[in-house]
N, C-alpha and C. Protein backbone atom coordinates (compact mmCIF):
# COMPACT_ATOMS: atom_id res chain seq x y z
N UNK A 1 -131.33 185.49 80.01
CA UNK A 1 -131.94 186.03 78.81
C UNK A 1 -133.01 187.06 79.16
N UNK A 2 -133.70 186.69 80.12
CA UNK A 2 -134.68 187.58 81.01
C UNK A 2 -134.26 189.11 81.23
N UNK A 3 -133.09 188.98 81.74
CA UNK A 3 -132.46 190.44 82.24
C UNK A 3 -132.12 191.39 80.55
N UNK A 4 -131.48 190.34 79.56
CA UNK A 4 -130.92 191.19 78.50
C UNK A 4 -132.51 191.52 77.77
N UNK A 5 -133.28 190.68 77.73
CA UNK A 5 -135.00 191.29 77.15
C UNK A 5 -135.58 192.53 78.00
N UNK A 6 -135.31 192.65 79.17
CA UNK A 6 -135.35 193.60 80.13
C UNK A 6 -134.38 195.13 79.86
N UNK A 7 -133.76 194.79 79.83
CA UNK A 7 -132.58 196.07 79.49
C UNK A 7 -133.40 197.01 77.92
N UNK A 8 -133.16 196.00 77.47
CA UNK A 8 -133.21 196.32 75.87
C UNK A 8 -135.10 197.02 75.41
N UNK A 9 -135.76 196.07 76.40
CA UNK A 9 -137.74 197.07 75.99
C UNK A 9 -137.56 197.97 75.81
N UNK A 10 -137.16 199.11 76.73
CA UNK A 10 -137.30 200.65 76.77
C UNK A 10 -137.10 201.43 75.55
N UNK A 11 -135.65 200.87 75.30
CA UNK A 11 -135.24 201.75 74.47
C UNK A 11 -135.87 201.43 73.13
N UNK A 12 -136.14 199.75 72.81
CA UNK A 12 -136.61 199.55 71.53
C UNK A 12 -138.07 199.92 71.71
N UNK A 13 -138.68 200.37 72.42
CA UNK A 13 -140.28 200.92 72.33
C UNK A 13 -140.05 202.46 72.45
N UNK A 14 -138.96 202.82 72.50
CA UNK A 14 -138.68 204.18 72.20
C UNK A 14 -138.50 204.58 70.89
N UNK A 15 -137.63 204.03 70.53
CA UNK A 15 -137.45 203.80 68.53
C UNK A 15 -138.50 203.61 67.74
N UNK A 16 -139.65 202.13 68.32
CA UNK A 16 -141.06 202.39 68.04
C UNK A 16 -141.82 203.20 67.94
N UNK A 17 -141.54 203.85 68.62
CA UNK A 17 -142.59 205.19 68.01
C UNK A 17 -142.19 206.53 68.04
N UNK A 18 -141.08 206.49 67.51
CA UNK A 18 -140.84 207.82 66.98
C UNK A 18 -141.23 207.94 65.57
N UNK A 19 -141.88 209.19 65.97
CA UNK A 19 -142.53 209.66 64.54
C UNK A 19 -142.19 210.24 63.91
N UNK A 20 -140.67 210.41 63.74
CA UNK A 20 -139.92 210.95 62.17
C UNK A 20 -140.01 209.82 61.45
N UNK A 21 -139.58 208.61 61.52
CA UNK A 21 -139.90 207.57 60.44
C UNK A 21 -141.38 207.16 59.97
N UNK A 22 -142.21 206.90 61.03
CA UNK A 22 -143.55 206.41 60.67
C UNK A 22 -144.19 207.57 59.72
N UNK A 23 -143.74 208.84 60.15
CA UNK A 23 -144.57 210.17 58.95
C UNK A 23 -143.71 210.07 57.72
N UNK A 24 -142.19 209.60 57.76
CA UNK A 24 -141.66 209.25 56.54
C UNK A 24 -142.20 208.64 55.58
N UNK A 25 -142.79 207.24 56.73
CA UNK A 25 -143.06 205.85 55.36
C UNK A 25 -144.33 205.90 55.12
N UNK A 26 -145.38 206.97 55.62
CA UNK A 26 -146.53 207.33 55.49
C UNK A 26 -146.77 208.10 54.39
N UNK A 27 -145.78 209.22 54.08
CA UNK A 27 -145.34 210.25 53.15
C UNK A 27 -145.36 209.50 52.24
N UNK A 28 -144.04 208.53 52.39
CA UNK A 28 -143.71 207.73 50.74
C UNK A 28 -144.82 206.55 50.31
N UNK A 29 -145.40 206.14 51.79
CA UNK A 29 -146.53 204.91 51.01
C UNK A 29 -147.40 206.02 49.79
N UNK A 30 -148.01 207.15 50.32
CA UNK A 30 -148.93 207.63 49.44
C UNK A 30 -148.27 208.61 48.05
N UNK A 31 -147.45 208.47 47.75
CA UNK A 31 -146.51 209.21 46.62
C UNK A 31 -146.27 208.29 45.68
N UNK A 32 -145.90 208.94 44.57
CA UNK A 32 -145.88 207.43 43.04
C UNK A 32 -144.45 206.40 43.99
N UNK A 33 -145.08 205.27 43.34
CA UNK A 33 -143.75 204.30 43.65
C UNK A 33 -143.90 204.21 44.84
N UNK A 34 -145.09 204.52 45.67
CA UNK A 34 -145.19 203.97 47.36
C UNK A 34 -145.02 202.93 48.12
N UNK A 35 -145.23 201.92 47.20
CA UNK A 35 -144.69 200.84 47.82
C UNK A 35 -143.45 199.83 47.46
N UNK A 36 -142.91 200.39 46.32
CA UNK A 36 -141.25 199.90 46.78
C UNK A 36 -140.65 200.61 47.40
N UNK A 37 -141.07 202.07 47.07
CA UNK A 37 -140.01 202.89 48.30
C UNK A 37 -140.85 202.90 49.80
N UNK A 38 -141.66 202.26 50.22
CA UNK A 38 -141.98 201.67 51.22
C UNK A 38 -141.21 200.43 51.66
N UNK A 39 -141.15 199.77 51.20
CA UNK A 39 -140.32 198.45 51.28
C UNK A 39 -138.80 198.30 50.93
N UNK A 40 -139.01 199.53 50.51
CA UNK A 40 -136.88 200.27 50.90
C UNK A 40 -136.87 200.43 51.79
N UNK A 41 -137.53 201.30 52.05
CA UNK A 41 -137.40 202.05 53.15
C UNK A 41 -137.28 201.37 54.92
N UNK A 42 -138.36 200.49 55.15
CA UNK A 42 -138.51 199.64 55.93
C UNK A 42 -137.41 198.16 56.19
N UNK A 43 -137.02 198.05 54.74
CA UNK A 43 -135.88 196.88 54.74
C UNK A 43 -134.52 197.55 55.26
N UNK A 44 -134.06 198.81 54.87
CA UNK A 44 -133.21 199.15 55.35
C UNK A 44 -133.27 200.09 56.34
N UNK A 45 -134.32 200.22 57.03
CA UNK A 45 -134.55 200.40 58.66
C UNK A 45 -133.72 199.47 59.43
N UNK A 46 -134.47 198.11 58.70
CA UNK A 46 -134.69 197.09 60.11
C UNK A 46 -132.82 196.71 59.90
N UNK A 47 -132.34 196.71 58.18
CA UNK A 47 -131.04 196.06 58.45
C UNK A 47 -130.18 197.21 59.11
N UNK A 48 -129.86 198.22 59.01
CA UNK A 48 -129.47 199.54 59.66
C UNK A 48 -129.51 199.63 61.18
N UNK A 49 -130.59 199.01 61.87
CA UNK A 49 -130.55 198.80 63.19
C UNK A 49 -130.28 197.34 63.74
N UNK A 50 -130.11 196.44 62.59
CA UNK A 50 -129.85 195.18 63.33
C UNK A 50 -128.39 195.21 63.32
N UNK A 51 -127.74 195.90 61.98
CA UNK A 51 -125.62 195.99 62.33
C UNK A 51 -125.90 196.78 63.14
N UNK A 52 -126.07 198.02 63.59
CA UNK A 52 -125.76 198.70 64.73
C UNK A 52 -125.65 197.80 66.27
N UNK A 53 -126.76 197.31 66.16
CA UNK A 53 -127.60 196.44 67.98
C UNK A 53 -126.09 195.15 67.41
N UNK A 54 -126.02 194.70 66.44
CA UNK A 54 -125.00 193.14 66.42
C UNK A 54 -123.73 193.94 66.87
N UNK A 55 -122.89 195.33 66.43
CA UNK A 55 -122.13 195.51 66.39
C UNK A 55 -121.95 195.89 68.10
N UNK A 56 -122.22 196.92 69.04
CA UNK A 56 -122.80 197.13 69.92
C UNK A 56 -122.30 195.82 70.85
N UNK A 57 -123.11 194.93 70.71
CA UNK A 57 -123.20 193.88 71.24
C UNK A 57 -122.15 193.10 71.46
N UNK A 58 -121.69 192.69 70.53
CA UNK A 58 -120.57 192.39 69.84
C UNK A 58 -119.22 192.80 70.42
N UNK A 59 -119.30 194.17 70.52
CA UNK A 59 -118.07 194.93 70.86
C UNK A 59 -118.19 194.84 72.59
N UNK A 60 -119.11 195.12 72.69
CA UNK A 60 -119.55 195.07 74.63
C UNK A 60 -119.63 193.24 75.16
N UNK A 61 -119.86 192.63 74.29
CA UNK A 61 -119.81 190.98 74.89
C UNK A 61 -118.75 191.29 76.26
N UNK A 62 -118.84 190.35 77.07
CA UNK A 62 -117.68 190.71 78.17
C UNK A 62 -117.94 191.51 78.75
N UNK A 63 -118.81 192.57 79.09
CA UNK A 63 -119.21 193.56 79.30
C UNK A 63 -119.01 193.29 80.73
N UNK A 64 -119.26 192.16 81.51
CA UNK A 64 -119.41 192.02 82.49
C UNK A 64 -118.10 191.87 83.57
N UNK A 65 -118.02 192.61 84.47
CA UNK A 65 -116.37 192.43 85.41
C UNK A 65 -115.99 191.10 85.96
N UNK A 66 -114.64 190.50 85.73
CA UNK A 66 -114.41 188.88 85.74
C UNK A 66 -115.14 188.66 87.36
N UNK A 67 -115.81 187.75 87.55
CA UNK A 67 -116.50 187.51 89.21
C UNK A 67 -116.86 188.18 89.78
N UNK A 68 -117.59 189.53 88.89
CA UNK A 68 -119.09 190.03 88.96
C UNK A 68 -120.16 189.70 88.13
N UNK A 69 -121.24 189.86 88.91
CA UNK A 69 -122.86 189.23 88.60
C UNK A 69 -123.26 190.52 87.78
N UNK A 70 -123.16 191.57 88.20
CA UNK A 70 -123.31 192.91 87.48
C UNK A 70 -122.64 193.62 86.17
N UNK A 71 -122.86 194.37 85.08
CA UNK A 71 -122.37 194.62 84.44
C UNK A 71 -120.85 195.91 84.67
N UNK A 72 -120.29 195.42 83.63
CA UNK A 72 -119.06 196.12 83.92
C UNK A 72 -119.20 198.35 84.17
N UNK A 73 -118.32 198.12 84.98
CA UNK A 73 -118.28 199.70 85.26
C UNK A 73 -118.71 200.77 84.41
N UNK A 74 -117.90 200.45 82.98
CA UNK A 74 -117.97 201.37 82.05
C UNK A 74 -119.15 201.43 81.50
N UNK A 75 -120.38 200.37 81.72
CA UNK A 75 -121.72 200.47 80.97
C UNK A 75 -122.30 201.45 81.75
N UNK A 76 -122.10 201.70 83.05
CA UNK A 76 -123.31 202.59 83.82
C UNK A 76 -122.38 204.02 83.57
N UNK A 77 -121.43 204.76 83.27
CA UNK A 77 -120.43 205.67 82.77
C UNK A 77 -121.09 205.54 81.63
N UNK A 78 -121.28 205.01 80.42
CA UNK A 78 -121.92 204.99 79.15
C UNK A 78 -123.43 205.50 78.76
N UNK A 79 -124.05 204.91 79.84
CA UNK A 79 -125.15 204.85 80.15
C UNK A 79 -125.44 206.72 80.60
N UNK A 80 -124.51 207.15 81.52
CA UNK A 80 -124.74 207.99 82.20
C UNK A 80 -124.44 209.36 81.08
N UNK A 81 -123.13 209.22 80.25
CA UNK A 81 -122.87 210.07 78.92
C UNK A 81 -124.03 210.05 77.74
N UNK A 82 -125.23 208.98 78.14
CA UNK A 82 -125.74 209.03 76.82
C UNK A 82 -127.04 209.99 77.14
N UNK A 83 -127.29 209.91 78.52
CA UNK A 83 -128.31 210.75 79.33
C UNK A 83 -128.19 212.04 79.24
N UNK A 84 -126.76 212.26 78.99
CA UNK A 84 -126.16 213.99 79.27
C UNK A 84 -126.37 214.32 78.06
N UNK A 85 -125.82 213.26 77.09
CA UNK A 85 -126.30 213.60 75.38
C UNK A 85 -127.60 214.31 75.19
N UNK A 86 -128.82 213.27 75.19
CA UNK A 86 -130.27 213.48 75.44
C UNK A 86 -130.31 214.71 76.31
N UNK A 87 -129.58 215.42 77.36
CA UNK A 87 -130.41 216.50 77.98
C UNK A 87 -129.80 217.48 76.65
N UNK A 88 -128.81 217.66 76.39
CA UNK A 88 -128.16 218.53 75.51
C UNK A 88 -128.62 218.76 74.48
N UNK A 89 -128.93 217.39 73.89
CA UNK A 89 -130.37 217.70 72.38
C UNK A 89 -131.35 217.78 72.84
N UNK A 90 -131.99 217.84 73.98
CA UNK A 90 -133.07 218.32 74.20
C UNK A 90 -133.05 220.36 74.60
N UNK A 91 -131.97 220.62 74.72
CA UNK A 91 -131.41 222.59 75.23
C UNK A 91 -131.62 222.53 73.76
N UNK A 92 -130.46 221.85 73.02
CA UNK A 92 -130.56 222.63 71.88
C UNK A 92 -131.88 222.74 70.87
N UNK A 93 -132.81 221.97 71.01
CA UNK A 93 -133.90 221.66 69.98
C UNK A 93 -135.13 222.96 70.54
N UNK A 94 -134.57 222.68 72.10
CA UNK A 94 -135.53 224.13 72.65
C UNK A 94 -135.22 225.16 72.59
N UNK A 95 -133.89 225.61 72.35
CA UNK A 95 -133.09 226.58 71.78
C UNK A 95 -133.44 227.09 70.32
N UNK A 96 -133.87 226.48 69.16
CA UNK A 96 -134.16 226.03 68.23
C UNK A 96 -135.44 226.24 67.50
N UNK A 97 -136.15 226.06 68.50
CA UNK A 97 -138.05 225.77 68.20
C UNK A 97 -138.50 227.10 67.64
N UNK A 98 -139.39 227.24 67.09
CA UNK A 98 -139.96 228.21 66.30
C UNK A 98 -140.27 228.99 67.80
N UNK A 99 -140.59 230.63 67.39
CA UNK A 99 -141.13 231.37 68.78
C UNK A 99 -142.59 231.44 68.01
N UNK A 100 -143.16 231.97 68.92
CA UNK A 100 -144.77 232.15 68.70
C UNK A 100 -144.56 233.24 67.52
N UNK A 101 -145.77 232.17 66.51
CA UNK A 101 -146.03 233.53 65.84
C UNK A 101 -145.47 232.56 64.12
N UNK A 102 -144.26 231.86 64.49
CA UNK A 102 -143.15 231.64 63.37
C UNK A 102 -143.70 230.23 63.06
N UNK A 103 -143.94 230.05 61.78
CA UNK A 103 -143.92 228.57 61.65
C UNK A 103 -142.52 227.94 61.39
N UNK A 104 -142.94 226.19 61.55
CA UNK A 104 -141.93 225.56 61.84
C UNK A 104 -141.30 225.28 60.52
N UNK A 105 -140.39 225.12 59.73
CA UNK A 105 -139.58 224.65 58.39
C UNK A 105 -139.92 223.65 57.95
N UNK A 106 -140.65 223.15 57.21
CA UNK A 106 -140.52 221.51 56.33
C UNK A 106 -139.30 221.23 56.05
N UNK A 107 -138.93 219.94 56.80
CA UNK A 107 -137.39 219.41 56.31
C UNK A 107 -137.43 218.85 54.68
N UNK A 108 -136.23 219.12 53.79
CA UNK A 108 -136.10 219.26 52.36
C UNK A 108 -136.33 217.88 52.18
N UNK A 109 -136.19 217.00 52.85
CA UNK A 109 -136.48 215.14 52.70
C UNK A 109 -138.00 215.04 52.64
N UNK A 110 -138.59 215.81 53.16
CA UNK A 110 -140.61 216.02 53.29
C UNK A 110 -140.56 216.53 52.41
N UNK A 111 -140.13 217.52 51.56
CA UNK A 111 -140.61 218.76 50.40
C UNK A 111 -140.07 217.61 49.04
N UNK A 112 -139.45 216.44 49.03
CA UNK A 112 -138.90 215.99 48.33
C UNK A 112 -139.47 214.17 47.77
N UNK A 113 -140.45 213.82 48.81
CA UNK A 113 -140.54 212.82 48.86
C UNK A 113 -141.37 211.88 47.97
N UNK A 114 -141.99 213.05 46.99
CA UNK A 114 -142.85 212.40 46.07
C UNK A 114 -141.51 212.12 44.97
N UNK A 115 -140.50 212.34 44.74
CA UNK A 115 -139.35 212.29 43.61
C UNK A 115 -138.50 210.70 44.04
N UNK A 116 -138.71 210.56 45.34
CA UNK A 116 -138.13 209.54 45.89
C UNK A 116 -138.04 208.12 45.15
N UNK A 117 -136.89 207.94 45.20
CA UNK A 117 -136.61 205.92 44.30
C UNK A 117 -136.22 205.29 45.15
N UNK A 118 -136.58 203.88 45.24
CA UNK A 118 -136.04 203.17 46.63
C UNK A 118 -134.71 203.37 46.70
N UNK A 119 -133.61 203.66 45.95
CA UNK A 119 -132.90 203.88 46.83
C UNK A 119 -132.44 204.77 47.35
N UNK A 120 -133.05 205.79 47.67
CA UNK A 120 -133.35 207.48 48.35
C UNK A 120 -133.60 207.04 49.30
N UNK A 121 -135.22 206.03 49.06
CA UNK A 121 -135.48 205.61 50.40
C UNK A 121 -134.87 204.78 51.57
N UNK A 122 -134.48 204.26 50.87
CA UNK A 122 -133.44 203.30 51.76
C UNK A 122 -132.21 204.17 52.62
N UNK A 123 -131.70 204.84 51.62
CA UNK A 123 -130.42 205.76 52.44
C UNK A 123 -131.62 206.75 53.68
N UNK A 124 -132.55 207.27 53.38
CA UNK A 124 -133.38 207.95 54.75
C UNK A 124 -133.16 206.92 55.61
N UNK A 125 -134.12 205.91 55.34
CA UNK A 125 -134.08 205.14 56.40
C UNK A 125 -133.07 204.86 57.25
N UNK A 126 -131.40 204.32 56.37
CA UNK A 126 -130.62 204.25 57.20
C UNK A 126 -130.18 205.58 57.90
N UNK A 127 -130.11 206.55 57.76
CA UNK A 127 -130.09 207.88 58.38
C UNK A 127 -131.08 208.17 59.47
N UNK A 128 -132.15 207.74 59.10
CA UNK A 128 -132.99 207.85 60.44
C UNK A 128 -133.08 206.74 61.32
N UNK A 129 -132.51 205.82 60.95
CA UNK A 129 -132.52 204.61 62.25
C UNK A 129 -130.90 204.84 62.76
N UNK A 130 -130.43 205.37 62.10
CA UNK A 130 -128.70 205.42 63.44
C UNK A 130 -127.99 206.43 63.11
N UNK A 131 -128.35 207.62 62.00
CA UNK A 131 -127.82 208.60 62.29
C UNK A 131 -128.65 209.51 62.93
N UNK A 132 -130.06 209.71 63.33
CA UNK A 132 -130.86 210.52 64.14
C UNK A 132 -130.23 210.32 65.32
N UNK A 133 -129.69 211.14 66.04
CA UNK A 133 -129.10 211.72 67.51
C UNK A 133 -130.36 210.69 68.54
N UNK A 134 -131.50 211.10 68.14
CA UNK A 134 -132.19 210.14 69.69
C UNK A 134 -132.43 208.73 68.86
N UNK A 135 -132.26 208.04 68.34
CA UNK A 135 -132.11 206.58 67.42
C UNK A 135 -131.36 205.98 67.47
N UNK A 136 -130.13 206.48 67.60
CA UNK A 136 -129.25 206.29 67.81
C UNK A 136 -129.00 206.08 69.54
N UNK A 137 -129.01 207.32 70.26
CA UNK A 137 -128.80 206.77 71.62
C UNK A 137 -129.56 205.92 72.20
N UNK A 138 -130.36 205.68 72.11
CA UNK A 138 -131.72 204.46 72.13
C UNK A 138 -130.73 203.02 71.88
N UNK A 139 -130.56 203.04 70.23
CA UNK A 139 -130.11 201.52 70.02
C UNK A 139 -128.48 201.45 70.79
N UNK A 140 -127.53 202.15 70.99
CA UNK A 140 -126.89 202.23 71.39
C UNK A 140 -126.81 201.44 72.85
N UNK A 141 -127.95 202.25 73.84
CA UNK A 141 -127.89 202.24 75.24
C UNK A 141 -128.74 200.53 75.52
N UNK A 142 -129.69 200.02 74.30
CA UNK A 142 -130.40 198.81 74.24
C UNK A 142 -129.32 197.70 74.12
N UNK A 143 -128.22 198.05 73.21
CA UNK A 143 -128.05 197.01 73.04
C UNK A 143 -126.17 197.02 73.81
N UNK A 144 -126.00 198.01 74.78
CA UNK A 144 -125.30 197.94 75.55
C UNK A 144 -125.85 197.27 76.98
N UNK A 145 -126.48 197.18 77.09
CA UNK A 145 -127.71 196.71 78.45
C UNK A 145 -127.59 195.32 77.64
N UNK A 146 -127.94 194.65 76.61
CA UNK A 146 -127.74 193.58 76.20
C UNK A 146 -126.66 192.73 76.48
N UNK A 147 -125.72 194.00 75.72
CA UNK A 147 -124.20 193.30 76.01
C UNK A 147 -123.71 192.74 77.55
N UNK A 148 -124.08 193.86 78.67
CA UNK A 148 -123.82 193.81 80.14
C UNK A 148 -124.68 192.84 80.65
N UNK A 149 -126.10 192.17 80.01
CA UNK A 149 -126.78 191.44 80.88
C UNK A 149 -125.86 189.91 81.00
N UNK A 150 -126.54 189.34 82.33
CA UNK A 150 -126.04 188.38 82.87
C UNK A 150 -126.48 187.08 81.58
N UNK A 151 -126.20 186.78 80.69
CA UNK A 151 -127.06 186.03 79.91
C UNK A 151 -126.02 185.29 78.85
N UNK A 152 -126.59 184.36 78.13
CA UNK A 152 -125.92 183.45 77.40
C UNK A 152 -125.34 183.77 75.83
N UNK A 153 -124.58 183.28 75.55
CA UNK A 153 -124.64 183.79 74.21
C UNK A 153 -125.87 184.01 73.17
N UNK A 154 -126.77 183.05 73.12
CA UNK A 154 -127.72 182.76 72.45
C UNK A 154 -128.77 183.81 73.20
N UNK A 155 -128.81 183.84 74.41
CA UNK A 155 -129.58 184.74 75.33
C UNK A 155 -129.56 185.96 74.70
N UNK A 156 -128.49 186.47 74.22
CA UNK A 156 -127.87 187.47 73.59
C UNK A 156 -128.68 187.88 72.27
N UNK A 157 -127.96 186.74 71.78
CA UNK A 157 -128.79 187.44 70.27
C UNK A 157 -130.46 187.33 70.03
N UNK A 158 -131.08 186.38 71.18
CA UNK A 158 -132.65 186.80 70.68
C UNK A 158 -133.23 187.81 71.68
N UNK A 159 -132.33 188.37 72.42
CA UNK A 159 -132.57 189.64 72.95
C UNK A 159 -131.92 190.77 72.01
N UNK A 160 -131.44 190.48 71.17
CA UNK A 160 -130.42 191.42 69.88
C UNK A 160 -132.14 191.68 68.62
N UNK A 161 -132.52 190.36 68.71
CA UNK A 161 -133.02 189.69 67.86
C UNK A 161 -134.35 190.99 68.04
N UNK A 162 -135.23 190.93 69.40
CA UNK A 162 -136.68 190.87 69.29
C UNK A 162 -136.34 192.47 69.47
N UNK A 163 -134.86 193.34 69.97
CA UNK A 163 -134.82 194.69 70.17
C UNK A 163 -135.19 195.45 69.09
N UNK A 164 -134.46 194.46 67.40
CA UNK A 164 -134.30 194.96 66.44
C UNK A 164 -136.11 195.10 65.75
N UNK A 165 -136.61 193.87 66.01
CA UNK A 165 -137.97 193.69 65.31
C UNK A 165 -139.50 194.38 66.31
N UNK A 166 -138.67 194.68 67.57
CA UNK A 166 -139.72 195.76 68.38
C UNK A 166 -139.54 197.14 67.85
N UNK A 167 -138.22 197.47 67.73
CA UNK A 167 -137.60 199.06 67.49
C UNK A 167 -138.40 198.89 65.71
N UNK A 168 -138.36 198.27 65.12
CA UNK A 168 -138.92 198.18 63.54
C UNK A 168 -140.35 197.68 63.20
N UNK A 169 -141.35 197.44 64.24
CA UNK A 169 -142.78 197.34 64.66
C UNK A 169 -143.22 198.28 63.55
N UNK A 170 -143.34 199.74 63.90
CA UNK A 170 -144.17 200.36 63.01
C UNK A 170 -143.46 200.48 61.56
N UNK A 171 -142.33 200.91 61.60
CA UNK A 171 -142.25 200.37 59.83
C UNK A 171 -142.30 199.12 59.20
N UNK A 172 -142.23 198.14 59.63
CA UNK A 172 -142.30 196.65 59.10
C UNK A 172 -144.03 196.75 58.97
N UNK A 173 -144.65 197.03 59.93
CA UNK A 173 -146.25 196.80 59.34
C UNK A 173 -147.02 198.16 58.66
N UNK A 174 -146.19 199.06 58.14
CA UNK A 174 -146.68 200.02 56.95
C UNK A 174 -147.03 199.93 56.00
N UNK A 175 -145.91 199.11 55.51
CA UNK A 175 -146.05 198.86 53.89
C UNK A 175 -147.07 197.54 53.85
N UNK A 176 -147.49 196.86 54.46
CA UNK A 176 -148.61 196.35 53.93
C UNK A 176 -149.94 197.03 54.69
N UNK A 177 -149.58 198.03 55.30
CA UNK A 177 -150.80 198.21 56.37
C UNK A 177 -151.28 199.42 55.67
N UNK A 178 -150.75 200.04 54.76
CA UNK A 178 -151.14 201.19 53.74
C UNK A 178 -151.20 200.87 52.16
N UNK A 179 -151.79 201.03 51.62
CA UNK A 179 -151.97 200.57 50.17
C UNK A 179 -150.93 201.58 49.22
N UNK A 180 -149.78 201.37 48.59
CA UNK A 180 -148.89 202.54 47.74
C UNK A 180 -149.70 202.28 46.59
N UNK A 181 -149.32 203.59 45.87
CA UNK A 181 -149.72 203.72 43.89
C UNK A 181 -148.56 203.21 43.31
N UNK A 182 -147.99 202.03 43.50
CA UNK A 182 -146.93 201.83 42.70
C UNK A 182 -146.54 200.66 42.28
């Protein structure tokens, strides 16, 4: 269980603090209706990344080669495609970036967020917990390291378990940690 809690930190303290969601649910705590669409928003974070990490998991169980201690071949090949991903969105975003001089675009989800109803909020959320390109490779690569660790079934899921509620740290304590008008 040790090894699959091991695998899985990185990436879920990576998800932790990315700050496209936390400036999201910051946005919507202080806008009318802040705190149900806070508590959309955050509920369907955490369920959005817990099917992803179950499914993941799930699908990779076995992960491991029959009378090897180590995880199976194809996780460190997986592992290694998701790295090449990340350098590639990282060319293109620098490719991308404003040049001196230019300001940067407000995304239409920021210019929009005071209109927001929980269930606006909720669909962001699920969009930003597993359709964001680095959110995605994060829970992906966490809960493939899960799947490959040497560990028990049960080992499994409360390493499934604490990936989902580390990676959902800062939105789970927003909505009461900010006061909404709503």
């Amino acid at each position: 269980m040790l090894d699959a809690i091991g695998q899985m930190l990185a990436p879920a303290v990576g998800i932790a603090i990315s700050p496209v969601p936390l400036i999201a649910i910051v946005l919507m705590l202080s806008a009318p209706r802040g705190r149900g669409n806070g508590i959309a928003f955050a509920a369907a974070w955490t369920l959005s990344l817990s099917v992803l990490v179950c499914a993941v998991v799930l699908l990779g169980t076995g992960a491991s080669a029959e009378g090897d201690d180590g995880p199976a071949q194809w996780t460190y090949w997986l592992h290694l495609a998701l790295g090449l991903l990340f350098l590639l969105l990282g060319a293109r975003q620098w490719r991308e970036r404003p040049r001196d001089g230019q300001a940067a675009a407000t995304p239409g989800w920021m210019r929009s967020i005071d209109s927001f109803t929980p269930a606006r909020a909720a669909v962001l959320a699920a969009a930003l917990a597993v359709a964001n390109p680095k959110n995605l490779v994060l829970a992906v690569s966490g809960a493939v390291g899960i799947a490959g660790a040497d560990a028990t079934a049960g080992g499994r899921a409360v390493a499934a378990v604490l990936m989902v509620l580390i990676a959902s740290l800062c939105t789970l304590g927003s909505p009461r940690g900010v006061p909404g008008r709503g």
